[in-house]
Protein backbone atom coordinates (compact mmCIF):
# COMPACT_ATOMS: atom_id res chain seq x y z
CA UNK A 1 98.39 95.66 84.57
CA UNK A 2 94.55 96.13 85.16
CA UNK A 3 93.69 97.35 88.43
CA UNK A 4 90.13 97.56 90.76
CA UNK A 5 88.73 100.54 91.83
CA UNK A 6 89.47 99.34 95.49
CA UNK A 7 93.22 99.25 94.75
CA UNK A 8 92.96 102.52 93.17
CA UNK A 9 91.93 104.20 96.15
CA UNK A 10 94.74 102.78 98.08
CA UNK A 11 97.25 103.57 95.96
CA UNK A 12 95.62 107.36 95.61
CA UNK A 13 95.87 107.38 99.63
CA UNK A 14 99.18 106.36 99.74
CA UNK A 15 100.58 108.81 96.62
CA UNK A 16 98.67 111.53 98.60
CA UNK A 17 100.49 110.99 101.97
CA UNK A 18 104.09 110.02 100.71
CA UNK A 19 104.05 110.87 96.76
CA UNK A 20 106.28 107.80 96.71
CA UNK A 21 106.01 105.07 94.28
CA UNK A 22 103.39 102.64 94.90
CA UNK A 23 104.91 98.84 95.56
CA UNK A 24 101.97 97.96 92.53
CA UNK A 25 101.01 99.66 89.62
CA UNK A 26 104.12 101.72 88.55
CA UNK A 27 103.36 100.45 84.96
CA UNK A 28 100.22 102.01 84.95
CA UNK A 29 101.12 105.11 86.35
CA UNK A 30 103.95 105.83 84.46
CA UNK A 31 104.62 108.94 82.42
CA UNK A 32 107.02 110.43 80.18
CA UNK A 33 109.39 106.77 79.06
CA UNK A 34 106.57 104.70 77.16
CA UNK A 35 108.88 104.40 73.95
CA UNK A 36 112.50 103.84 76.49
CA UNK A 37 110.22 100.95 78.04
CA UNK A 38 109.39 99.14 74.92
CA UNK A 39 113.03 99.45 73.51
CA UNK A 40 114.17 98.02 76.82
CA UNK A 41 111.60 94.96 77.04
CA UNK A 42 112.39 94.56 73.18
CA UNK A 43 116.47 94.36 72.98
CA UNK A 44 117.02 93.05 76.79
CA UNK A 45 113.60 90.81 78.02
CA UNK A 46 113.23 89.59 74.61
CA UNK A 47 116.32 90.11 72.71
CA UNK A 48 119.17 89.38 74.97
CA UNK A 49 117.68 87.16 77.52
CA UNK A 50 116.50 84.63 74.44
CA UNK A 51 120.35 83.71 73.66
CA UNK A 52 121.12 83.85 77.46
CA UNK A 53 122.64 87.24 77.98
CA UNK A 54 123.41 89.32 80.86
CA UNK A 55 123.87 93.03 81.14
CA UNK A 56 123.38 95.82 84.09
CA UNK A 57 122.39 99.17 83.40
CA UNK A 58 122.42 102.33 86.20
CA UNK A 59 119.70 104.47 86.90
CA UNK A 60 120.66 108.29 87.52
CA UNK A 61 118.63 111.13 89.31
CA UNK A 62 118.64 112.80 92.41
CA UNK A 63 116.35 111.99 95.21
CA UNK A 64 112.93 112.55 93.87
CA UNK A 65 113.69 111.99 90.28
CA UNK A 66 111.53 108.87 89.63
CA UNK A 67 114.19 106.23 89.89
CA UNK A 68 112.06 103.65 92.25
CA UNK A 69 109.22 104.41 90.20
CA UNK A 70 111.47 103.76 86.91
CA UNK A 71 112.56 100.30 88.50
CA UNK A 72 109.40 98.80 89.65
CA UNK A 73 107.49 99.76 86.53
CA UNK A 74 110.76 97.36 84.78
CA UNK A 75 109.95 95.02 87.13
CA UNK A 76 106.28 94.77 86.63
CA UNK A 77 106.90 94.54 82.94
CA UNK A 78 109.34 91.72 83.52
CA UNK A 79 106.76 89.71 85.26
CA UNK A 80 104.56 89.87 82.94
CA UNK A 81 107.06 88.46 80.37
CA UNK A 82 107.99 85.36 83.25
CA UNK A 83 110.87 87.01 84.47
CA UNK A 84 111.33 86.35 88.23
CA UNK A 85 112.17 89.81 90.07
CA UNK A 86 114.27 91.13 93.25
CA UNK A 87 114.04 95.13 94.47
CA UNK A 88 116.86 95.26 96.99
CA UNK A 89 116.99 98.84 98.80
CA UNK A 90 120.27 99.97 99.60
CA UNK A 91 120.13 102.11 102.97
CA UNK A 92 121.88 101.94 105.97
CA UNK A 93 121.48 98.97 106.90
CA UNK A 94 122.75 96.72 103.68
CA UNK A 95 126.27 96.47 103.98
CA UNK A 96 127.16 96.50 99.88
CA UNK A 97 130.61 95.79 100.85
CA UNK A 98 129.63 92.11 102.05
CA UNK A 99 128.73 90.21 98.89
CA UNK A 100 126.90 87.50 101.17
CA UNK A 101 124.32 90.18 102.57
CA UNK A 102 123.39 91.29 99.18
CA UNK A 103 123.02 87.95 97.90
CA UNK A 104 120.64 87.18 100.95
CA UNK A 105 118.48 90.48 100.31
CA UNK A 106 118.41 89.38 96.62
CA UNK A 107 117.11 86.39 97.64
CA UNK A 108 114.75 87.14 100.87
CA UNK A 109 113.20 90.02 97.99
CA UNK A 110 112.85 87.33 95.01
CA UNK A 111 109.41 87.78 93.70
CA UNK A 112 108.29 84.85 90.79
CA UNK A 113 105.39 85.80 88.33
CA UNK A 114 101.93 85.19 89.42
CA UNK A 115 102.61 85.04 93.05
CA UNK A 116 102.74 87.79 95.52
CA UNK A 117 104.89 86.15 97.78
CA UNK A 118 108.16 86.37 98.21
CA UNK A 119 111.41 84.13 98.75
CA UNK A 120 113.90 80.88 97.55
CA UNK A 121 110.55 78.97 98.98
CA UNK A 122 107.75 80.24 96.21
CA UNK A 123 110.60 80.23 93.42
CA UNK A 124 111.22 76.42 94.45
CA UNK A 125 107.74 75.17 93.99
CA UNK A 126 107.01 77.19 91.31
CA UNK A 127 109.69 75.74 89.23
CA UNK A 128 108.47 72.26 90.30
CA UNK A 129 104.88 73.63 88.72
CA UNK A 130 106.58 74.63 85.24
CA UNK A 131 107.93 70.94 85.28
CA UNK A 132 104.93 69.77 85.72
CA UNK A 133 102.92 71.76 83.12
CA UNK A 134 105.35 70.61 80.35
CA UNK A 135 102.55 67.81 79.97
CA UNK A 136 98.99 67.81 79.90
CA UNK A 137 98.49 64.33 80.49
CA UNK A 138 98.77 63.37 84.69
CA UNK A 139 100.10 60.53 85.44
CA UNK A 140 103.17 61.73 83.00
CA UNK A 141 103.44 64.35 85.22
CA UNK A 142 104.97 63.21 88.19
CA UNK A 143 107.53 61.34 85.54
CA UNK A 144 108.57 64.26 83.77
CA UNK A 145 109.00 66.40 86.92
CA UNK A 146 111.25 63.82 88.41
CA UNK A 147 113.50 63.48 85.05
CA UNK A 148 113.61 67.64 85.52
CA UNK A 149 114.99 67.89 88.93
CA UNK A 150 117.50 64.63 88.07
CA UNK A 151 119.07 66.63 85.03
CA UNK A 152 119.86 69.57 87.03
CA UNK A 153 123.07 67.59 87.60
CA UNK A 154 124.10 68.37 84.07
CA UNK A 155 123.70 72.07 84.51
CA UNK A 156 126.97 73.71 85.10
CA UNK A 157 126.43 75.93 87.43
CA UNK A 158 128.69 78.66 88.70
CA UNK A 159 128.69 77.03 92.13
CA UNK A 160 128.71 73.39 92.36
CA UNK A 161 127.43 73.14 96.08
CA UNK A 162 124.33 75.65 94.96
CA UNK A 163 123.32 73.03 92.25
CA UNK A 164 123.36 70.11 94.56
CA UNK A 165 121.46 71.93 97.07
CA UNK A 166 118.98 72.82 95.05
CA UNK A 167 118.37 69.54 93.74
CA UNK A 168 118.22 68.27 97.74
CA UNK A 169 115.17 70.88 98.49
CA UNK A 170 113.50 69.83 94.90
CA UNK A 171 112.99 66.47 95.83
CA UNK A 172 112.69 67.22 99.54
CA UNK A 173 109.39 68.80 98.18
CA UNK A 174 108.55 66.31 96.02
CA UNK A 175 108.52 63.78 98.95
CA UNK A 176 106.53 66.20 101.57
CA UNK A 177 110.16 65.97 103.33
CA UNK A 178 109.41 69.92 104.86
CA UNK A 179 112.72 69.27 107.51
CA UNK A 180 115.16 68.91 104.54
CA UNK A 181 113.41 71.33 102.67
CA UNK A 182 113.74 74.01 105.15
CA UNK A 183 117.11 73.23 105.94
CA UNK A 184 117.83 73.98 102.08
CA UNK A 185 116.36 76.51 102.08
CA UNK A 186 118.39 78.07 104.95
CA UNK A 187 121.51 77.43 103.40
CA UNK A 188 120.21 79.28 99.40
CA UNK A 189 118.86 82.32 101.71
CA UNK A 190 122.95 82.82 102.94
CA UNK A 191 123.57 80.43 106.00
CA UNK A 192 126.43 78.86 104.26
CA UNK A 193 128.58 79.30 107.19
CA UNK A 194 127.06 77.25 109.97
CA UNK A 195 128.76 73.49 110.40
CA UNK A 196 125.67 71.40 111.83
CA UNK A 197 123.18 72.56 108.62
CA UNK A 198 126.57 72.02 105.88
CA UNK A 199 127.00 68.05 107.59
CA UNK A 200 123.20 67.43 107.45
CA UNK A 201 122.78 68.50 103.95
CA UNK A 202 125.97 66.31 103.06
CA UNK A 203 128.11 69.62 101.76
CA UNK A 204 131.67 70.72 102.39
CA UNK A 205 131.25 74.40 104.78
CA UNK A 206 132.33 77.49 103.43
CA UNK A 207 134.86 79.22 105.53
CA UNK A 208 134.10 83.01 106.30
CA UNK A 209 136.93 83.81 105.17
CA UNK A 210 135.33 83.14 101.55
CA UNK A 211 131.87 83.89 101.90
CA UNK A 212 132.55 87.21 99.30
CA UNK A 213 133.54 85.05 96.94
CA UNK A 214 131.52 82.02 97.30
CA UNK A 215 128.13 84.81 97.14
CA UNK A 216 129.30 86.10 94.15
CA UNK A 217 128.73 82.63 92.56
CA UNK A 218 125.40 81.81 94.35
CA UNK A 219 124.07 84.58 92.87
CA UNK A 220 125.55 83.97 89.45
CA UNK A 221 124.01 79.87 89.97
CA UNK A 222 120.89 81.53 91.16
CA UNK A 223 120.41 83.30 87.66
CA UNK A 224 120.86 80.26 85.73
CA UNK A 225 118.90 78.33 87.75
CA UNK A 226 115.61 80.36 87.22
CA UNK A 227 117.20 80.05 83.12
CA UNK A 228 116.53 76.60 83.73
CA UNK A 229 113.77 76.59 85.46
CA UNK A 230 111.78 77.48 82.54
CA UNK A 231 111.37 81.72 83.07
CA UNK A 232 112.22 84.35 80.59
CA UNK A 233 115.33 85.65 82.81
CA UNK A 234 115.95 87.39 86.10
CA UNK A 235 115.65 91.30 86.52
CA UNK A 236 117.60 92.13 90.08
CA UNK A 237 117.18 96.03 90.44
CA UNK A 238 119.38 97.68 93.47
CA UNK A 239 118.03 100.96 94.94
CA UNK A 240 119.97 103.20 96.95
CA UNK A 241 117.97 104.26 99.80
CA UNK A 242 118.33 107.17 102.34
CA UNK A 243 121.98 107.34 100.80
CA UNK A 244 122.99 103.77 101.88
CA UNK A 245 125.99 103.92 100.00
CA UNK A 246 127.39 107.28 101.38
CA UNK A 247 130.10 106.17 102.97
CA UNK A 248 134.19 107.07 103.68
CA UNK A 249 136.70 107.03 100.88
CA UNK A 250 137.89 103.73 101.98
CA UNK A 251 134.54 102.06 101.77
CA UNK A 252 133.70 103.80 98.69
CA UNK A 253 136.74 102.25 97.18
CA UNK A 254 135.69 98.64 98.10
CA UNK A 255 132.18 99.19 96.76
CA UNK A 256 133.53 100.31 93.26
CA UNK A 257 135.56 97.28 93.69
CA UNK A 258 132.80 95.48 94.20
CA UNK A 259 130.76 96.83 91.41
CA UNK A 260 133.49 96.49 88.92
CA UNK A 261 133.58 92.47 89.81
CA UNK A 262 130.06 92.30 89.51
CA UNK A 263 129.37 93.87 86.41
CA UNK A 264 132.34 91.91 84.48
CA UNK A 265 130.98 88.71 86.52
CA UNK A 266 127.61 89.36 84.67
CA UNK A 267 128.91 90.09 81.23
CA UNK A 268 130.83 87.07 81.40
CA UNK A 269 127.83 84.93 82.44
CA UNK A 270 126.79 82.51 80.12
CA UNK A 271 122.91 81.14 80.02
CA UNK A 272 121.86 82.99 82.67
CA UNK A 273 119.85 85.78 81.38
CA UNK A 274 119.58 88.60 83.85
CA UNK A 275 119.50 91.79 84.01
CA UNK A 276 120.86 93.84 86.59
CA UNK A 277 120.05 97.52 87.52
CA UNK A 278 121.44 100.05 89.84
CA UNK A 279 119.41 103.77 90.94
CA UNK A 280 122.55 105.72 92.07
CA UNK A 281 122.19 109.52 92.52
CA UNK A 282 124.58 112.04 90.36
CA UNK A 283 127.41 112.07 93.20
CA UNK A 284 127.81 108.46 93.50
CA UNK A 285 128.35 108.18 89.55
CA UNK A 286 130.39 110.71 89.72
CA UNK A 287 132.14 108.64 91.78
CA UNK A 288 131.97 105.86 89.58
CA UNK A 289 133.40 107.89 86.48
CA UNK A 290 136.19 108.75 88.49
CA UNK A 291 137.07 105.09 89.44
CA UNK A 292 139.58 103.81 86.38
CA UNK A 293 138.07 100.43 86.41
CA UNK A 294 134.44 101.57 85.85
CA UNK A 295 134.93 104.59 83.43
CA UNK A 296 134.70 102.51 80.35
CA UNK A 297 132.14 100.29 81.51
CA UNK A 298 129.56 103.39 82.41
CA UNK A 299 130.64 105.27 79.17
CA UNK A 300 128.13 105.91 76.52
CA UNK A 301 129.25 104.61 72.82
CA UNK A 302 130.11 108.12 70.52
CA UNK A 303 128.66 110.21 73.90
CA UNK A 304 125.56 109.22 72.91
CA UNK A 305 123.29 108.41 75.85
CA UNK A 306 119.91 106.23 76.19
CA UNK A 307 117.94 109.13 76.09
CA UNK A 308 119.29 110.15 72.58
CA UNK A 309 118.21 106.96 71.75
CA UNK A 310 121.01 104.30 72.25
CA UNK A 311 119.92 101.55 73.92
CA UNK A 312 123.14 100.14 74.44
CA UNK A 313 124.16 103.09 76.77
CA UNK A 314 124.65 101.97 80.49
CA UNK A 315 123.62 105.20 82.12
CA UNK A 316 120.13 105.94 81.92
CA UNK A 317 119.56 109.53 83.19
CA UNK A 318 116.61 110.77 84.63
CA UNK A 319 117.08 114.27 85.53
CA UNK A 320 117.36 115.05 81.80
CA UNK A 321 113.70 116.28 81.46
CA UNK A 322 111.43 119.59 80.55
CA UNK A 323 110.12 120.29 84.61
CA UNK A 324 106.93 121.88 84.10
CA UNK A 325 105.65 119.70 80.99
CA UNK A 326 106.66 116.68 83.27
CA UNK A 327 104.78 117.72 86.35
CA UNK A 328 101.74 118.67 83.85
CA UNK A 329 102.40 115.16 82.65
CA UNK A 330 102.02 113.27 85.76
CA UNK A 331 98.83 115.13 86.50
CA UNK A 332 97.45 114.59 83.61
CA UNK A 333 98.19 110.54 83.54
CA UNK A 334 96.85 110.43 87.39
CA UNK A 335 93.70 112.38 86.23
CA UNK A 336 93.40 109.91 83.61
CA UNK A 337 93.25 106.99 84.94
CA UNK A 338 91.38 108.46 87.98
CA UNK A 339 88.56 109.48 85.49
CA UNK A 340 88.89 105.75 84.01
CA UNK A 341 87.85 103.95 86.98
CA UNK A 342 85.21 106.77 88.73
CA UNK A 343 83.90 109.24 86.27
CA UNK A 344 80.40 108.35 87.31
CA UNK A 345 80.55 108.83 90.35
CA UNK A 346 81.95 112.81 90.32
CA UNK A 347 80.68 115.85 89.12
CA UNK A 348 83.41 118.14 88.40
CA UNK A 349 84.45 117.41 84.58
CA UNK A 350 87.44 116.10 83.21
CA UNK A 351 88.38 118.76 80.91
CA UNK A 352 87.78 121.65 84.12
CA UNK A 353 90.42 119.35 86.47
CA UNK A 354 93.10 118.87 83.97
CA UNK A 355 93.01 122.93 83.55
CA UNK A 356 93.44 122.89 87.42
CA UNK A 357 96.24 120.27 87.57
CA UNK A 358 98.31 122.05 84.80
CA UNK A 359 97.74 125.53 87.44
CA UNK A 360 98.98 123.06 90.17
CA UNK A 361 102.39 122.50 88.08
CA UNK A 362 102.93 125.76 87.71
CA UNK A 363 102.40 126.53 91.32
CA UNK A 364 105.03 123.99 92.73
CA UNK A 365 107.60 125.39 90.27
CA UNK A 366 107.23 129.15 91.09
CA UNK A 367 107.58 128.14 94.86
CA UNK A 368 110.55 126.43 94.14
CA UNK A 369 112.55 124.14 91.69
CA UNK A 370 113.81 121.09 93.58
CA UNK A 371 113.66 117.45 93.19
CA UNK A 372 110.92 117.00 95.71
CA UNK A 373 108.49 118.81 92.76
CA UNK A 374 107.42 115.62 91.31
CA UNK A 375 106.25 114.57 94.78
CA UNK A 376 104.84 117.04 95.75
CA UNK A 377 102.86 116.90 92.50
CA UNK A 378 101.62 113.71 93.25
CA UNK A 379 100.97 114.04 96.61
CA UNK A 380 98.78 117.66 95.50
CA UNK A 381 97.19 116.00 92.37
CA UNK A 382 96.05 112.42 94.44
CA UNK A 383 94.73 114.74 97.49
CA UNK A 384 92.65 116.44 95.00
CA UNK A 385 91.20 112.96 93.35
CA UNK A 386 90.64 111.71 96.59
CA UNK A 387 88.51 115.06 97.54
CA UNK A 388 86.49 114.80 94.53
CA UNK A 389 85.24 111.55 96.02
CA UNK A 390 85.31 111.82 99.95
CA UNK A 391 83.78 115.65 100.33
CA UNK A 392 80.86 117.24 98.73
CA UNK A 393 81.54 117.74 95.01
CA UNK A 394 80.97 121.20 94.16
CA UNK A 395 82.96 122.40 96.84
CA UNK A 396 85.76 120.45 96.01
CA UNK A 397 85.38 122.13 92.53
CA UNK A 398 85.51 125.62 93.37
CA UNK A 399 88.16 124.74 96.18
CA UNK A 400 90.81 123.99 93.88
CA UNK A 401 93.49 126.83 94.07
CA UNK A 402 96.86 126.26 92.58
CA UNK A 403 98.24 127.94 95.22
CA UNK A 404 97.75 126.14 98.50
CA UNK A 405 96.93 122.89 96.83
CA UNK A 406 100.29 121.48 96.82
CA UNK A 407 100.22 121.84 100.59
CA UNK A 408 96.83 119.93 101.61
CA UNK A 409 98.08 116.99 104.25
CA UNK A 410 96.03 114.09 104.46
């Protein structure tokens, strides 16, 4: 991902305020998993999604850790290979006991390569674009497009009803028909209960009563329809947020539940080519491991995990890490690509900062060990960058103190 010097800067003034990861740009920022990344696009993106395969892998580090910032740099990567994307964030106010609210966040957060947008409405019409690129010649086009959308019949998708609705808002777009369209699309974003859009798309209702169920195969349909559609695969990465998932024993239970019919619901899923992936902290997997259902589906083969270098391994801990050659790592990398885009334009040298930044690391960690370091890192390291190109140069330079830099506010 190439980025402007204009988009830099924002990203540098957003790091500095929040040390969060940025929305864009995680692949270029990212430090420390270059060789995990390329096994991952190799045996899943490429690999697995080719013959139609699904698997789901789980994130695992505290708060802190890097686990967004793992995600979306997946994500990014995915989109470049024509994967279609969805970040849902699991706080307080997803309910991930109701399989028809997930499905709808999944779906309101849908993100198709080379568009910005997001939603069932940018997926639909780009779809109806692939069709129509399968031949160079025009007045094929409209031909081909049409014999597309008509075949979808032959598809078996998970859910019937999801197949034939799709279809309806295909050719509803086809013919400028934007009332049927929108109704469609009502019903794919999760309004599957309401009785006056089910009779004017022509569709039995679903009772309430089934929604769970009936969500669970929307979103298994939704997978193979983006299969079909033409793209790579689907990557659908859950986040947990604010710990959205910390919850009572009972509703813990019914969430593992959950989770245990999801994952074998993916495994089992044929031609649909997704990938799905969970950030959990350590206490929630603990959880998990302790949940007789799960065990064996979290469990590394021989106890070897993905960081040892199995990439079949379901867990993919983050916390496992050297802290003070990691923090030196992420200043180095933002120093980097700082230098990349506006060497020219300060005076302090590249060679004198990255002395600095290292001093910075070591700073944070004799204050405290915690997993807000790698924030507070970034936050330090991009307040610096943007100092060297807001204030008076040589000041900046001689201003840099690995003691109280790590607690400049912006």
């Amino acid at each position: 991902m190439n980025i402007s010097k204009d988009t830099l800067y924002s990203m540098l003034h957003i790091m500095a305020q929040y040390g969060t990861a940025p929305e864009e740009g995680c692949s270029v920022f990212g430090v420390g998993y270059d060789c995990a990344f390329l096994k991952l696009k190799n045996k899943y993106l490429v690999e697995q999604f080719g013959r139609g395969m699904s698997s789901e892998k789980f994130v695992i580090g505290p708060f802190g850790s890097g686990k967004t910032h793992f995600l979306r740099h997946y994500m990014e990567m995915a989109r470049d290979m024509d994967c279609v994307t969805s970040e849902v964030k699991l706080d307080k106010s997803i309910d991930f006991t109701k399989s028809l609210t997930v499905y709808s966040e999944v779906i309101r957060e849908i993100r198709t390569p080379l568009y910005r947008e997001h939603g069932i409405r940018i997926l639909l019409q780009a779809a109806l674009e692939k069709a129509c690129c399968q031949v160079k010649d025009p007045t094929m086009q409209d031909t081909i497009t049409n014999a597309w959308v008509t075949a979808l019949d032959k598809v078996d998708f998970r859910d019937k009803t999801f197949g034939i609705v799709v279809k309806k808002a295909l050719f509803a777009r086809l013919n400028n028909d934007d009332a049927i369209f929108s109704s469609c699309c009502r019903w794919l974003e999760g309004d599957i209960n309401d009785r006056i859009l089910s009779k004017e798309l022509n569709i039995p209702r679903i009772d309430k009563s089934s929604n769970n169920l009936y969500a669970k195969y929307m979103l298994l349909s939704l997978f193979q329809f983006i299969r079909q559609a033409g793209f790579n695969g689907t990557v659908v990465c859950f986040d947990e947020a604010e710990q959205g998932l910390s919850v009572d024993r009972k509703k813990t239970e019914k969430i593992l539940s959950m989770l245990q019919s999801g994952i074998n619901a993916i495994v089992d899923l044929r031609n649909g080519s997704a990938m799905i992936m969970y950030a959990f902290t350590p206490d929630l997997v603990e959880k998990i491991k302790s949940f007789a259902a799960l065990q064996q589906r979290i469990s590394s083969p021989s106890g070897r995990g993905f960081i040892d270098g199995n990439i079949l391994a379901p867990l993919i801990d983050l916390t496992i890490r050297e802290p003070l050659q990691d923090l030196q790592n992420i200043g180095r990398k933002l120093v980097s690509i700082f230098y990349n885009k506006f060497a020219g334009e300060v005076k302090v040298s590249e060679k004198e900062l990255l002395k600095r930044v290292e001093q910075i690391a070591l700073g944070i960690l004799e204050k405290e060990m915690s997993s807000s370091n790698r924030r507070d890192m970034v936050k330090s390291v991009c307040t610096v960058l943007l100092g060297l190109l807001e204030t008076d140069q040589t000041c900046v330079a001689a201003a840099i103190d690995p003691n109280d830099t790590y607690e400049a506010e912006v």
